[in-house]
Protein backbone atom coordinates (compact mmCIF):
# COMPACT_ATOMS: atom_id res chain seq x y z
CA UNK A 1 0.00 0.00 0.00
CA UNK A 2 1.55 3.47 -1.12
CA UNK A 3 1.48 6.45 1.88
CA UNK A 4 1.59 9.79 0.88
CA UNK A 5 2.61 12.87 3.17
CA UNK A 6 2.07 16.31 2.53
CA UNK A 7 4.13 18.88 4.00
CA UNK A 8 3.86 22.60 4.58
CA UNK A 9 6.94 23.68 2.06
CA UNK A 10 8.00 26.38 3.92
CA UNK A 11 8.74 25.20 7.06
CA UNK A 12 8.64 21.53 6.86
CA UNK A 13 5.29 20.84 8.81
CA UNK A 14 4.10 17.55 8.39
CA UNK A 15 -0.04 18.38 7.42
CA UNK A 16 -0.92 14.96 6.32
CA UNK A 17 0.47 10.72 6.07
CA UNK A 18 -1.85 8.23 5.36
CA UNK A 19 -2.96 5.83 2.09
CA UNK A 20 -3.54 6.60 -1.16
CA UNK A 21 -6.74 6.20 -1.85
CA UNK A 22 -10.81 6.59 -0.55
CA UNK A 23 -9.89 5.77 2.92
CA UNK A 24 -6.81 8.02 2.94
CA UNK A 25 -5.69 10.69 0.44
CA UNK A 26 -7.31 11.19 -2.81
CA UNK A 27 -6.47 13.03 -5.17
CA UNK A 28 -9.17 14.64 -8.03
CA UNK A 29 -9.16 16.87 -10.65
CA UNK A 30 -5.73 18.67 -9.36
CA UNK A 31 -5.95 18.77 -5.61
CA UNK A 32 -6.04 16.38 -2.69
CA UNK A 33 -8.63 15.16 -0.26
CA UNK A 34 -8.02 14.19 3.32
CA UNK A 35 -9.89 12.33 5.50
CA UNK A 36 -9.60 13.10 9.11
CA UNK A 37 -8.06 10.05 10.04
CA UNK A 38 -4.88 11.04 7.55
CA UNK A 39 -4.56 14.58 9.09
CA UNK A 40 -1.49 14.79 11.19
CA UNK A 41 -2.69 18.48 12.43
């Protein structure tokens, strides 16, 4: 199973880690959706 993590480029925050995919991060048409699970804020 792939992870993904986002990070906040300018100072290295990590915003989001979890799966790609439905129950995870998903991305559509250009952006990415979280679920609240995959939020590391």
């Amino acid at each position: 199973m792939t992870r993904i993590r986002i990070y906040h480029e300018p100072d290295g925050e990590l915003l989001a880690e979890g799966p790609l995919g439905f129950f995870g991060i998903t991305s559509f048409e250009g952006n990415y959706y979280i679920t609240t699970s995959a939020r590391a804020v």
